[in-house]
N, C-alpha and C. Protein backbone atom coordinates (compact mmCIF):
# COMPACT_ATOMS: atom_id res chain seq x y z
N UNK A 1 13.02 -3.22 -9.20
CA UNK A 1 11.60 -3.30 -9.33
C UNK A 1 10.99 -2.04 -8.73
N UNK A 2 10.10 -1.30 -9.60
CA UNK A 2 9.63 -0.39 -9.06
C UNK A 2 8.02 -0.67 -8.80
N UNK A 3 7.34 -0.07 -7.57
CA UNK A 3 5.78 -1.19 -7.33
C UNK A 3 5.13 0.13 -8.42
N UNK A 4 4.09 0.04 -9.02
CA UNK A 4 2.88 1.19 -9.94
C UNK A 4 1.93 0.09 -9.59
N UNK A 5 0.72 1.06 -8.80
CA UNK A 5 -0.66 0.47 -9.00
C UNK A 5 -1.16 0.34 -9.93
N UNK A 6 -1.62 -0.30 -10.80
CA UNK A 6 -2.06 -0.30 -12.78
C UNK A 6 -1.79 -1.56 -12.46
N UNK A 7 -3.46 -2.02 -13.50
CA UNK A 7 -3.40 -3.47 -13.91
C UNK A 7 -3.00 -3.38 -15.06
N UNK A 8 -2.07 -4.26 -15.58
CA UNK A 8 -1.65 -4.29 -16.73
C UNK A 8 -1.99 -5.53 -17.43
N UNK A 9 -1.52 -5.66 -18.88
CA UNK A 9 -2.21 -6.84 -19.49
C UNK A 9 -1.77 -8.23 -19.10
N UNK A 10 -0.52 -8.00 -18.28
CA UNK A 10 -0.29 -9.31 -17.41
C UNK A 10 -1.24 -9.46 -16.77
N UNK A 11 -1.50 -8.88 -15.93
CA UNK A 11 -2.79 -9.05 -14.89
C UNK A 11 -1.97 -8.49 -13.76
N UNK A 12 -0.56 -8.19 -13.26
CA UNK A 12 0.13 -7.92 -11.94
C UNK A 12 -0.95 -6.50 -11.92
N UNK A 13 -0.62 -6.44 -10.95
CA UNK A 13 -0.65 -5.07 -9.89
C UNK A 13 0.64 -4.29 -9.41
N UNK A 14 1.05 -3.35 -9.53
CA UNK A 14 2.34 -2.87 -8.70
C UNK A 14 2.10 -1.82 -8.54
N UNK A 15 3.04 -0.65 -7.58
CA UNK A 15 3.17 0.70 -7.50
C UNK A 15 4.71 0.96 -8.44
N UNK A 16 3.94 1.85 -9.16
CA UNK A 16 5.33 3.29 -9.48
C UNK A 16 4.71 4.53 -9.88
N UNK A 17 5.90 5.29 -10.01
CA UNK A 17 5.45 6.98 -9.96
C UNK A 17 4.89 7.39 -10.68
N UNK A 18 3.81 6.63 -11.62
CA UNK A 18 3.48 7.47 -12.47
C UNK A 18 2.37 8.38 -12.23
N UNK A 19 2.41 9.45 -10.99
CA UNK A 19 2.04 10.08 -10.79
C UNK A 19 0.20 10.28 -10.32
N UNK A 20 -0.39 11.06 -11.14
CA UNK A 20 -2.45 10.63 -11.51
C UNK A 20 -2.47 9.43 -11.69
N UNK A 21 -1.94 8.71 -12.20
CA UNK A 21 -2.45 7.24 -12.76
C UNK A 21 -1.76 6.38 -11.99
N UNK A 22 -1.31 6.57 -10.98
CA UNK A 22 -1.09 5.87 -9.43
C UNK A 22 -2.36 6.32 -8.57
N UNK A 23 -2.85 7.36 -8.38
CA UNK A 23 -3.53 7.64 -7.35
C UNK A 23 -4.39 7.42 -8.49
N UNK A 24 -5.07 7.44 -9.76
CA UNK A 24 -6.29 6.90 -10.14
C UNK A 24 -6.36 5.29 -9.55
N UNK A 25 -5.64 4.75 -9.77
CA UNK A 25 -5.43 3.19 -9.81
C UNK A 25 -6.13 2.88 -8.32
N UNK A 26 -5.12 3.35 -7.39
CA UNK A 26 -5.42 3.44 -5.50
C UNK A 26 -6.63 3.55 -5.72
N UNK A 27 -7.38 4.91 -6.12
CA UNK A 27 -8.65 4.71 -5.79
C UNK A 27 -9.94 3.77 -6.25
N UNK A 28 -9.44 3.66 -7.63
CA UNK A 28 -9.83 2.40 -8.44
C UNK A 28 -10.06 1.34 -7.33
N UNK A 29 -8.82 0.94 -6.67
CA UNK A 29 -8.63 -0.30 -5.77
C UNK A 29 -9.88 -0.39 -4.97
N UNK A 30 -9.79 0.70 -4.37
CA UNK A 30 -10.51 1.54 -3.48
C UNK A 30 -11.82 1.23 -3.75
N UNK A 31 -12.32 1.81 -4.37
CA UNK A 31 -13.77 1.57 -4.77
C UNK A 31 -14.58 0.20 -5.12
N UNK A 32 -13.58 -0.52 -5.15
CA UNK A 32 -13.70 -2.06 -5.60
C UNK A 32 -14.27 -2.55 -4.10
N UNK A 33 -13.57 -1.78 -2.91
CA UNK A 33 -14.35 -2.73 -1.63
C UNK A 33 -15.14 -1.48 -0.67
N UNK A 34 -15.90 -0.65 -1.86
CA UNK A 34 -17.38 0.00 -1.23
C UNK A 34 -16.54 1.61 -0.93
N UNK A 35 -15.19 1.46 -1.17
CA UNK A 35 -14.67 3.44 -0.27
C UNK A 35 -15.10 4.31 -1.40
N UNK A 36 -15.04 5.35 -1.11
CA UNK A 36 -14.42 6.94 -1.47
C UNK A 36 -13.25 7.81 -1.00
N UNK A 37 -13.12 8.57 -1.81
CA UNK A 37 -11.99 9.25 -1.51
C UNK A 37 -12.54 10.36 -0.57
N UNK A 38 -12.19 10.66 0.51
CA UNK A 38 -11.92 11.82 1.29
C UNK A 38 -11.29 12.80 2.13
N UNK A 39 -10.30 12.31 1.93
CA UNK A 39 -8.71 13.37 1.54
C UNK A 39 -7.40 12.30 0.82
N UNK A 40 -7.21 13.49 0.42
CA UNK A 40 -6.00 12.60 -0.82
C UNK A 40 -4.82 13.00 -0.41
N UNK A 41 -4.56 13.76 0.99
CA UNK A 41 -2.95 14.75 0.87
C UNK A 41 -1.79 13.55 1.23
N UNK A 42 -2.27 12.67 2.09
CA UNK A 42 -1.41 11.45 2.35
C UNK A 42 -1.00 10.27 1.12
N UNK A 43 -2.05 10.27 0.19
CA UNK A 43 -1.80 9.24 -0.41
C UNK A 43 -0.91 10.48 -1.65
N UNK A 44 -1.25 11.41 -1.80
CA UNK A 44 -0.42 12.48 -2.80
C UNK A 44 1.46 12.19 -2.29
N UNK A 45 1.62 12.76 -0.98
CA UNK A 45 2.72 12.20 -0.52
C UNK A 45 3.44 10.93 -0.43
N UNK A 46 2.47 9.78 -0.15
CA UNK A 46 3.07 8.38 -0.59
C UNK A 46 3.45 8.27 -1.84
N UNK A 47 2.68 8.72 -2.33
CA UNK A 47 3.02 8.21 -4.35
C UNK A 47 4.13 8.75 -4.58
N UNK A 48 4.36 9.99 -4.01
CA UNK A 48 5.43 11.20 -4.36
C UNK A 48 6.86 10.39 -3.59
N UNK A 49 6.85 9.50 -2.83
CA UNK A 49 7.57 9.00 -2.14
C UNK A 49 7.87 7.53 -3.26
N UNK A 50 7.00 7.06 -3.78
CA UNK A 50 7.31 6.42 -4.70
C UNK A 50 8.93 6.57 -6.06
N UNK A 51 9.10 7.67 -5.86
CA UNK A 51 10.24 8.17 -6.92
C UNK A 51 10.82 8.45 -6.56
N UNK A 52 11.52 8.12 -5.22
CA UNK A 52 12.57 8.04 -4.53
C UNK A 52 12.83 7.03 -4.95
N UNK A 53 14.38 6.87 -5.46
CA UNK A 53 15.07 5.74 -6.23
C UNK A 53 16.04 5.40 -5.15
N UNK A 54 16.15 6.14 -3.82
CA UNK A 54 17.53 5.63 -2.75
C UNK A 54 16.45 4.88 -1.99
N UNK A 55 14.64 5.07 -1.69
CA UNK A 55 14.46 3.69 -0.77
C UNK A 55 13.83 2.61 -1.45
N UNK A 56 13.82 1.56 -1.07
CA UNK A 56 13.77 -0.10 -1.47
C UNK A 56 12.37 -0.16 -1.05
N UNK A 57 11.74 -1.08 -1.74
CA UNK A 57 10.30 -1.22 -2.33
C UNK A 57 9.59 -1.90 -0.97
N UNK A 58 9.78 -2.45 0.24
CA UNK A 58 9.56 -2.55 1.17
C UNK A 58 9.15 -1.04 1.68
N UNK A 59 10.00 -0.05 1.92
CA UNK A 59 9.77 1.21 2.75
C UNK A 59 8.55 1.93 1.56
N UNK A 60 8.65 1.72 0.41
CA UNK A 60 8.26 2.55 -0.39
C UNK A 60 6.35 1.96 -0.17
N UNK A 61 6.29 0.68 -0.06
CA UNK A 61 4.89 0.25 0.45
C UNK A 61 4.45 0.74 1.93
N UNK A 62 6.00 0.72 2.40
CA UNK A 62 5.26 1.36 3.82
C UNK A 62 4.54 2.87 4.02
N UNK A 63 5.34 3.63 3.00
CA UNK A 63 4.57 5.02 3.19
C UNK A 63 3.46 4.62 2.20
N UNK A 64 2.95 3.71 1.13
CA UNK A 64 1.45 3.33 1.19
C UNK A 64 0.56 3.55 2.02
N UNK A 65 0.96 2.35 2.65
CA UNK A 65 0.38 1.54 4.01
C UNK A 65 -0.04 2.51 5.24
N UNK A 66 1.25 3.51 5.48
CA UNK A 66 0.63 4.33 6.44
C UNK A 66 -0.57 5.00 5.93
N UNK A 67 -0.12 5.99 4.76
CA UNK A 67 -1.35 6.65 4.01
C UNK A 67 -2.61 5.98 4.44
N UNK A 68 -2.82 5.37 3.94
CA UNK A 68 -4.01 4.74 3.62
C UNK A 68 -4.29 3.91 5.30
N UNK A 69 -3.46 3.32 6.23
CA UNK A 69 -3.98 2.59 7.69
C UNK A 69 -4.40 3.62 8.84
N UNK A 70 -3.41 4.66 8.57
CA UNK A 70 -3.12 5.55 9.51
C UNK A 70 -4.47 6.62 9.21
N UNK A 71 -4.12 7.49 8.28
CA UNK A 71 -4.19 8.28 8.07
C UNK A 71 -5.94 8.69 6.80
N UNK A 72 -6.24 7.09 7.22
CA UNK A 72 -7.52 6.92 6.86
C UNK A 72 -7.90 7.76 5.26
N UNK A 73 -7.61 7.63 4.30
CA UNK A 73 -7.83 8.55 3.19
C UNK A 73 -9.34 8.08 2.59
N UNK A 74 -9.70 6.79 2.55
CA UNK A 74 -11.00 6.13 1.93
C UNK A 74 -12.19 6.44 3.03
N UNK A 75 -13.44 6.64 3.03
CA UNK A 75 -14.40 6.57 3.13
C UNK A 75 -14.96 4.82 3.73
N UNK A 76 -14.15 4.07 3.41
CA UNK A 76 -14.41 2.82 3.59
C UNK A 76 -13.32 1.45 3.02
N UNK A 77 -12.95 0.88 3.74
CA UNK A 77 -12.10 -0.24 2.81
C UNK A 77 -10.85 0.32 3.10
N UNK A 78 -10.49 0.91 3.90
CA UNK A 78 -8.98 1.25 4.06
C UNK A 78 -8.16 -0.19 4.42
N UNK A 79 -8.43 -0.83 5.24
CA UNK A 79 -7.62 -2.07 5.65
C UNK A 79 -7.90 -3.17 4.67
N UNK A 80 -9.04 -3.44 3.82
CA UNK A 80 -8.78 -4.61 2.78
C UNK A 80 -8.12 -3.64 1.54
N UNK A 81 -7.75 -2.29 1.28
CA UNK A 81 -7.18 -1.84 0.38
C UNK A 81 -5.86 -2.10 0.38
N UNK A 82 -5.20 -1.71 2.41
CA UNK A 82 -4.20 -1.96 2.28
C UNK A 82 -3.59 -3.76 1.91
N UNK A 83 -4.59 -4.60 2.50
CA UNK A 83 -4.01 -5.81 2.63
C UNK A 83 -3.93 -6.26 0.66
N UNK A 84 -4.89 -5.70 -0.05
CA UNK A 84 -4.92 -5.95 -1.27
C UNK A 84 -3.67 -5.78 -2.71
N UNK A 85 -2.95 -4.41 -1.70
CA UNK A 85 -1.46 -3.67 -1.79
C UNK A 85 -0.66 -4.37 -1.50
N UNK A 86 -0.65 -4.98 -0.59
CA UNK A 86 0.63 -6.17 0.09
C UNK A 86 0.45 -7.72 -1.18
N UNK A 87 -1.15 -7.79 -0.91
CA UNK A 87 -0.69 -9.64 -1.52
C UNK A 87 0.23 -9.46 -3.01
N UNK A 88 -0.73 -7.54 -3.81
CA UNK A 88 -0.29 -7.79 -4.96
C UNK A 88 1.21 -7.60 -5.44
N UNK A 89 1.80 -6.27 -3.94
CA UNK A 89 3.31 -6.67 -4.23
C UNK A 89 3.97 -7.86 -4.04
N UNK A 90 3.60 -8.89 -2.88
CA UNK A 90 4.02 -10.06 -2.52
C UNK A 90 4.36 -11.19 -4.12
N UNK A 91 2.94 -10.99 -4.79
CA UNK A 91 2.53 -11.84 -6.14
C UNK A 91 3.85 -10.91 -7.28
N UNK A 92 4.32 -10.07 -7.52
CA UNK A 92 4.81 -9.47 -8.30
C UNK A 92 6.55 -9.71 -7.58
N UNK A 93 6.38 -9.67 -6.42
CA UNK A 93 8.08 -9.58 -6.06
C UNK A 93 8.18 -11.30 -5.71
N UNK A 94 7.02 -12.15 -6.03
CA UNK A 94 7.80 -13.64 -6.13
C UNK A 94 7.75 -14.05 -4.84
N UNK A 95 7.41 -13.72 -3.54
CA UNK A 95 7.47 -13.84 -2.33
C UNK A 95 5.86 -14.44 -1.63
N UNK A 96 6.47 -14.50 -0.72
CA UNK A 96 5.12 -15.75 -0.04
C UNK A 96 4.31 -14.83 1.15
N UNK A 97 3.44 -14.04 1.20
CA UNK A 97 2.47 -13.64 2.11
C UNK A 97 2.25 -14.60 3.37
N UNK A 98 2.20 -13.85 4.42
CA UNK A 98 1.10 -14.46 5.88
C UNK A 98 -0.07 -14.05 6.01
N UNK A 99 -0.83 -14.19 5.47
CA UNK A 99 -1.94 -13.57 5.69
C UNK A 99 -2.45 -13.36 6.66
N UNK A 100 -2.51 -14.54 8.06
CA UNK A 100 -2.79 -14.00 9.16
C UNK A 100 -1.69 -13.22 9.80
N UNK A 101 -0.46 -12.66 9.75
CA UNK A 101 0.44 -11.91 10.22
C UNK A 101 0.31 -10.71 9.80
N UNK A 102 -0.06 -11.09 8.08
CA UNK A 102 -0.62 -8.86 7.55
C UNK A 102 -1.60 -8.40 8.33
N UNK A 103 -2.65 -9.19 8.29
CA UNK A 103 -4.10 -8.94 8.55
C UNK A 103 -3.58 -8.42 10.27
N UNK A 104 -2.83 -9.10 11.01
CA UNK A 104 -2.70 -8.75 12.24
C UNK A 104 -1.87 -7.15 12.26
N UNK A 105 -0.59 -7.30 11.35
CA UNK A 105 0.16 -5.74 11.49
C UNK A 105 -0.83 -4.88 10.85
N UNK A 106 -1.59 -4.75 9.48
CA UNK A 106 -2.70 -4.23 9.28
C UNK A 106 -3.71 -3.49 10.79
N UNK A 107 -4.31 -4.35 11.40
CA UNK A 107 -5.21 -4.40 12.52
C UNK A 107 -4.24 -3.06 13.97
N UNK A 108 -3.06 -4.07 13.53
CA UNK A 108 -2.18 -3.37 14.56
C UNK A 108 -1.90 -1.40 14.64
N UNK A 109 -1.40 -1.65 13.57
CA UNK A 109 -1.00 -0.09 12.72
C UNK A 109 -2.59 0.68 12.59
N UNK A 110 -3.35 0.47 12.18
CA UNK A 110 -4.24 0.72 12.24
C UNK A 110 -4.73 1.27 13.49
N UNK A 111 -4.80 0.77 14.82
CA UNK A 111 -5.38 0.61 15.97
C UNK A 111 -4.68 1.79 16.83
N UNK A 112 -3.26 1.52 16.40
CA UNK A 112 -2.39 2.37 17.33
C UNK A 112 -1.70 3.53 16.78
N UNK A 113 -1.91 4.07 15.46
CA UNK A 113 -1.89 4.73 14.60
C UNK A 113 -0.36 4.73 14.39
N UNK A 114 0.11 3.61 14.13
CA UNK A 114 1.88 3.93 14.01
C UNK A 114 2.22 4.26 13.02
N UNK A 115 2.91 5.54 12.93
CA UNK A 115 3.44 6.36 11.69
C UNK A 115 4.82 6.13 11.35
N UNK A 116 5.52 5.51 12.20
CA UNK A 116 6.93 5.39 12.00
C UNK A 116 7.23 4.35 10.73
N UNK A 117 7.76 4.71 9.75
CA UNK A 117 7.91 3.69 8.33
C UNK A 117 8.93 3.03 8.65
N UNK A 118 9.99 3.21 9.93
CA UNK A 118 10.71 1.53 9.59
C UNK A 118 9.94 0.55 10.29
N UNK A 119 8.95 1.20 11.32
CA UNK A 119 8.51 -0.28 11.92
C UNK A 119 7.62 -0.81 10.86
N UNK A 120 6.68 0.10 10.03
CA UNK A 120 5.91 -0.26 9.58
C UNK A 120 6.92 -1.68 8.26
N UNK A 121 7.68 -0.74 7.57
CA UNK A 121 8.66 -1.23 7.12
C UNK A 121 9.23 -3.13 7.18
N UNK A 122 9.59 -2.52 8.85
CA UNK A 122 9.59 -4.44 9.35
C UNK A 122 8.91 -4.93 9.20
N UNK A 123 7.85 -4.50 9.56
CA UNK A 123 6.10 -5.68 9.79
C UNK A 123 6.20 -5.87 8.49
N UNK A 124 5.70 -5.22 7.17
CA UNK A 124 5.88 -5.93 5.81
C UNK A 124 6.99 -6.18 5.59
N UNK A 125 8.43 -6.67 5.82
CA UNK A 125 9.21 -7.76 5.33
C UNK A 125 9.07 -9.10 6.53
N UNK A 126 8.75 -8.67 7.60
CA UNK A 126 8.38 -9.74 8.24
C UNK A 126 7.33 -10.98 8.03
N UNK A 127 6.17 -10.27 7.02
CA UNK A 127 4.88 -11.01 6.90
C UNK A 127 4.76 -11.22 5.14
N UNK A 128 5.51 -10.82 4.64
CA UNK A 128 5.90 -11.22 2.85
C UNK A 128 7.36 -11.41 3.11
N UNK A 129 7.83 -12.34 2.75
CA UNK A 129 9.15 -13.29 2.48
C UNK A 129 9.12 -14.10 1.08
């Protein structure tokens, strides 16, 4: 399974590499809860991290997640963008969300600016099962 942000005529949500039309999509997301874009170099690198075929779709949301928690790329809506990223891989990979456990590693990562992608990594397989 590869994640691509794009709604498709299923209705899923996912990330894959398809490059502009990943980062159109993100910001799409984006704009849906009031942001703008005001720097893109992190989320350019996440996506680009997306087409790495040696890491597993857990790590591959995590360099999302940082992008966008850490590293603040939106104008607004960074943390319901990210949590919006999680339910829709959760809904697509068949797995069951915590919502109060994202919302908390969300809050967390966020707060303390943790850049490291295996912790981040853990926290989303810890809180989607």
């Amino acid at each position: 399974m590869c994640m691509n942000i794009s709604k498709e005529n299923s209705g899923k949500i996912f990330i894959n590499s398809s490059g502009s039309q990943t980062k159109e999509n993100l910001l799409r997301i984006n704009k849906g809860f009031g942001g703008g874009l005001r720097n893109d170099a992190s989320i350019d690198f996440a996506i680009q991290m997306q087409e790495n075929r040696k890491l597993g779709d857990y790590k591959k949301l995590a360099y999302i997640w940082r992008a966008i928690l850490v590293d603040h790329p939106f104008t607004d809506g960074n943390k319901r963008t990210a949590m919006f990223i999680a339910f829709a891989f959760a809904e697509e990979s068949k797995k069951q969300p915590d919502r109060d456990l994202l919302l908390h590693h969300i809050l967390s990562i966020a707060s303390k600016n943790l850049t490291e992608i295996r912790q981040i990594e853990w926290r989303l397989k810890n809180a989607i099962k």
